[in-house]
Protein backbone atom coordinates (compact mmCIF):
# COMPACT_ATOMS: atom_id res chain seq x y z
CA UNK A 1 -16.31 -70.60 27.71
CA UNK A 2 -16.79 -69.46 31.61
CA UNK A 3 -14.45 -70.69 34.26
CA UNK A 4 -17.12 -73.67 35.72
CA UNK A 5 -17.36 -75.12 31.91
CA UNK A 6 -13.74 -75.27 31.34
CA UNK A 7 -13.24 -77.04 34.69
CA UNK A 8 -16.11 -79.26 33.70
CA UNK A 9 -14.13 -79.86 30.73
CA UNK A 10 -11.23 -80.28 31.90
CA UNK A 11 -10.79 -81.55 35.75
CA UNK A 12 -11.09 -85.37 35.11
CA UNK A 13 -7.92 -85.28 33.00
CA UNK A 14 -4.44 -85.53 33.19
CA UNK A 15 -1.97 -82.23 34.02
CA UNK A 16 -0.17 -83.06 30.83
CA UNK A 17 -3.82 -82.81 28.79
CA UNK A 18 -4.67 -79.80 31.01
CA UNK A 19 -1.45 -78.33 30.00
CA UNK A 20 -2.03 -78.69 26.67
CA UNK A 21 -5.20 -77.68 26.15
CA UNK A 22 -4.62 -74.64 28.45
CA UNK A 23 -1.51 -73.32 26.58
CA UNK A 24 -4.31 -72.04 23.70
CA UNK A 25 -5.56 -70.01 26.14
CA UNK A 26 -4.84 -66.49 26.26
CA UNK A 27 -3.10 -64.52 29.64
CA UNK A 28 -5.95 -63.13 30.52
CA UNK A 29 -8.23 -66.20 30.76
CA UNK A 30 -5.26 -68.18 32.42
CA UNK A 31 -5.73 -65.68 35.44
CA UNK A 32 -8.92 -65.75 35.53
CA UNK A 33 -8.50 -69.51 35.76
CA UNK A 34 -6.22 -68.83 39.02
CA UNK A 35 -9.86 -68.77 41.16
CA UNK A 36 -10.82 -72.30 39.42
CA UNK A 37 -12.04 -74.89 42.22
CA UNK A 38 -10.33 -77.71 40.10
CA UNK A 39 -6.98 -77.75 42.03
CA UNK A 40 -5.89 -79.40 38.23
CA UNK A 41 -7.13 -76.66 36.42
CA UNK A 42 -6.15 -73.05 38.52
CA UNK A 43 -2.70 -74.87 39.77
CA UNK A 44 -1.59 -75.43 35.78
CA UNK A 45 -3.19 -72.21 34.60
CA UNK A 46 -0.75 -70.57 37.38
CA UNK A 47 2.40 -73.33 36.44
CA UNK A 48 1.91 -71.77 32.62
CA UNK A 49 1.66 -68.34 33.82
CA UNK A 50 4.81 -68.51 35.58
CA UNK A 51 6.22 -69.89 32.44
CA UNK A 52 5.16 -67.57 30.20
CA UNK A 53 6.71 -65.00 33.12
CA UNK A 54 3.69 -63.57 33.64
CA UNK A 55 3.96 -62.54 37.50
CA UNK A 56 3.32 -58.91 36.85
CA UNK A 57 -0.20 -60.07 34.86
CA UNK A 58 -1.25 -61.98 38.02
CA UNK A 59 0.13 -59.16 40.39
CA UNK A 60 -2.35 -56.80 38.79
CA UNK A 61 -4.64 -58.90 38.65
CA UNK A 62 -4.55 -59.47 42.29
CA UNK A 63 -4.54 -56.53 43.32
CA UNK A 64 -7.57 -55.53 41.50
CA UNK A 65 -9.24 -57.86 43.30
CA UNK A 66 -9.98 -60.08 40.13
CA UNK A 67 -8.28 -62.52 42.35
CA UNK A 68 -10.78 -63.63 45.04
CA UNK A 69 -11.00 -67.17 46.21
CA UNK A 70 -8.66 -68.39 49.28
CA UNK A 71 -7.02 -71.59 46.10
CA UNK A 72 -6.39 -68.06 43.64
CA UNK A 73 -4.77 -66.10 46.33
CA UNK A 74 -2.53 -69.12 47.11
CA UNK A 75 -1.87 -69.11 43.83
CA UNK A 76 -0.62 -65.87 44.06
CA UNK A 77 1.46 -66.39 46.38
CA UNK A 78 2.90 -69.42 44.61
CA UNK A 79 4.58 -66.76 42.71
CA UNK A 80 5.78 -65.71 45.91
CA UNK A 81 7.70 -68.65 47.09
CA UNK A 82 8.54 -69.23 43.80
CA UNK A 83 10.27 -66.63 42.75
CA UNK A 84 11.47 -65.15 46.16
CA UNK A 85 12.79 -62.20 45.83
CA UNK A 86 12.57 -61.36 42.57
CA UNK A 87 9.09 -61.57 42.90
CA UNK A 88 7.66 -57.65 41.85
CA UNK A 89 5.67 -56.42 44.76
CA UNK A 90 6.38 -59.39 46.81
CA UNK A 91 6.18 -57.42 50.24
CA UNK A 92 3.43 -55.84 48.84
CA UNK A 93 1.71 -58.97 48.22
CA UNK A 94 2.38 -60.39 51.50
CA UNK A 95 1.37 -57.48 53.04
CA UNK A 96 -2.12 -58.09 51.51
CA UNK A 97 -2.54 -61.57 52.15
CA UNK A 98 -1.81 -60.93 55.85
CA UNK A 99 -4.86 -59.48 56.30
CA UNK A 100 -6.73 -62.11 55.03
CA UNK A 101 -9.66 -64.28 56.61
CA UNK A 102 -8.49 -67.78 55.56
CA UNK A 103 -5.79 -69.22 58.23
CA UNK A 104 -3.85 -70.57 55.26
CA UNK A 105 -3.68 -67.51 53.21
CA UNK A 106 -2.70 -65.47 56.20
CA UNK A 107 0.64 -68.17 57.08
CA UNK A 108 1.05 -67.96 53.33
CA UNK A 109 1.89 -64.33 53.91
CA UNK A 110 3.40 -64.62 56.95
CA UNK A 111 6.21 -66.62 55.09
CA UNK A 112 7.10 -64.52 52.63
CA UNK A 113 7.26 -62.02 54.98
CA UNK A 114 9.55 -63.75 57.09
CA UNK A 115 12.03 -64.82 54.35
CA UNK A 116 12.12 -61.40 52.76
CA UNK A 117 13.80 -60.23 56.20
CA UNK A 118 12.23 -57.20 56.14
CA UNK A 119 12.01 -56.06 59.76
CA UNK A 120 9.67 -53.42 58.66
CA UNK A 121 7.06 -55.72 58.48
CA UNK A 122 6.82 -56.20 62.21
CA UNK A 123 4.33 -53.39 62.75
CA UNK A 124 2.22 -55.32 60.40
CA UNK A 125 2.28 -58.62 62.01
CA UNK A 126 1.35 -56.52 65.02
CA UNK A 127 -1.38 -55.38 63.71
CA UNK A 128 -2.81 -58.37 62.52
CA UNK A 129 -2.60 -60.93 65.29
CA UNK A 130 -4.55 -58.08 67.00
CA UNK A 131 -7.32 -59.14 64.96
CA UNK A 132 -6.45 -63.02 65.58
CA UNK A 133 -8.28 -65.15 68.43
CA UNK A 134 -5.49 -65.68 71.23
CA UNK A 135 -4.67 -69.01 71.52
CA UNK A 136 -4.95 -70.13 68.25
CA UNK A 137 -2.66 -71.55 65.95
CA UNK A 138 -2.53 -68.63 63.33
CA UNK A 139 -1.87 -66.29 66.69
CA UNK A 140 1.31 -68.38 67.68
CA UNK A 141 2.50 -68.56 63.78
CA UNK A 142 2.16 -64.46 63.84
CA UNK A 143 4.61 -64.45 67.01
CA UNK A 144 6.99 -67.10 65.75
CA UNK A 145 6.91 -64.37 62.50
CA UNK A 146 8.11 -61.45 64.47
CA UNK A 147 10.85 -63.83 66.82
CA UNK A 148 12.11 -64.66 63.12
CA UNK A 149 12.40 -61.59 61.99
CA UNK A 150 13.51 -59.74 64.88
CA UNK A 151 16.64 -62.52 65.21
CA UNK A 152 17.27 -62.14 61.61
CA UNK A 153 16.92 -65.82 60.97
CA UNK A 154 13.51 -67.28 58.66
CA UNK A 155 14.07 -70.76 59.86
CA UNK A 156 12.34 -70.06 63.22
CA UNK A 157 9.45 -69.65 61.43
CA UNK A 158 9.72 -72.72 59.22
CA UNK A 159 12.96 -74.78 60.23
CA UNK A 160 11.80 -77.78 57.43
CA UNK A 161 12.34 -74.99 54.49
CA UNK A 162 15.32 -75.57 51.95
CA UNK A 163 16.01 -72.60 49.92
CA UNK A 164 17.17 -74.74 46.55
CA UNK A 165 16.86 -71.92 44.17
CA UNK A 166 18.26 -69.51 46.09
CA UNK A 167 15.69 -67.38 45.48
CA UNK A 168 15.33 -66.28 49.09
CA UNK A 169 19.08 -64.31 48.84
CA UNK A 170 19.60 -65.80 52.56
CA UNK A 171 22.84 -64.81 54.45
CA UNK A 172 25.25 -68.15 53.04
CA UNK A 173 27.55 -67.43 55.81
CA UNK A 174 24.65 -68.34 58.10
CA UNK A 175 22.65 -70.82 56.58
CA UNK A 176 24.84 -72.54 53.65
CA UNK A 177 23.44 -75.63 55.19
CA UNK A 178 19.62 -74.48 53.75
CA UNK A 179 20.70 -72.80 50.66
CA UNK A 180 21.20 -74.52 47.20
């Protein structure tokens, strides 16, 4: 069964059915699923993979470019913000996605770039708001990135976030109040 038949299938139910019926499905086929258009289907197919611990299936994946669609490289990066840190090739990953068309994709990275503090990742920004319209929204979100980072404090870039896992390994003498 192709990708479009199994959404067919599938789309018009439940998560709990699409859970079920996906968790016959082997790893490989559940990242293929990651490009589905059914925001039911590639967003559980992800969910199991993450259960399964799977990231560094999907990782590869991605970077072979199996991964293609702007919903599967969100997907990606659900692994991202999911897992923070311990996320293999996280940087890597955001890295990527930064230099991506879609506006979404590109804060996506910008995000995990921000919360994994790594200064280094300046140059980067840099280099892609020089591709990025000037005033535009994605150009102001690539400044507020390097403020953030350069001040050594993520919630500049998104003051809303709560780090409840602490997956982001944030400074607790700093931002306690964010953290847990």
């Amino acid at each position: 069964m192709n990708i479009r038949e199994i959404e067919k299938k599938l789309s018009r139910r439940s998560y709990e059915d699409i859970d079920n019926e996906l968790k016959a499905f082997d790893d490989p086929m559940l990242v293929e699923l990651l490009d589905s258009r059914s925001i039911k289907v590639g967003s559980t197919a992800a969910s199991l993979l993450r259960r399964r611990g799977k990231a560094d299936a999907v990782i590869d994946a991605f970077f072979s470019e199996k991964i293609k669609t702007k919903a599967g490289k969100q997907r990606v990066f659900f692994f991202v913000r999911v897992l923070g840190r311990s996320c293999p090739r996280a940087s890597d990953i955001c890295l990527a996605l930064l230099h991506d068309t879609n506006h979404d994709v590109v804060d996506d990275a910008l995000f995990g770039l921000v919360f994994l503090q790594d200064i280094r990742a300046i140059e980067a920004i840099k280099e892609s708001i020089a591709s990025r319209a000037e005033d535009t929204e994605i150009h102001e979100r690539h400044l507020l990135a390097i403020d953030a980072l350069k001040q050594h404090d993520p919630f500049i870039f998104s003051p809303d976030f709560h780090d409840a896992g602490d997956v982001w390994d944030l400074d607790k003498g700093r931002f306690a109040d964010r953290i847990g």
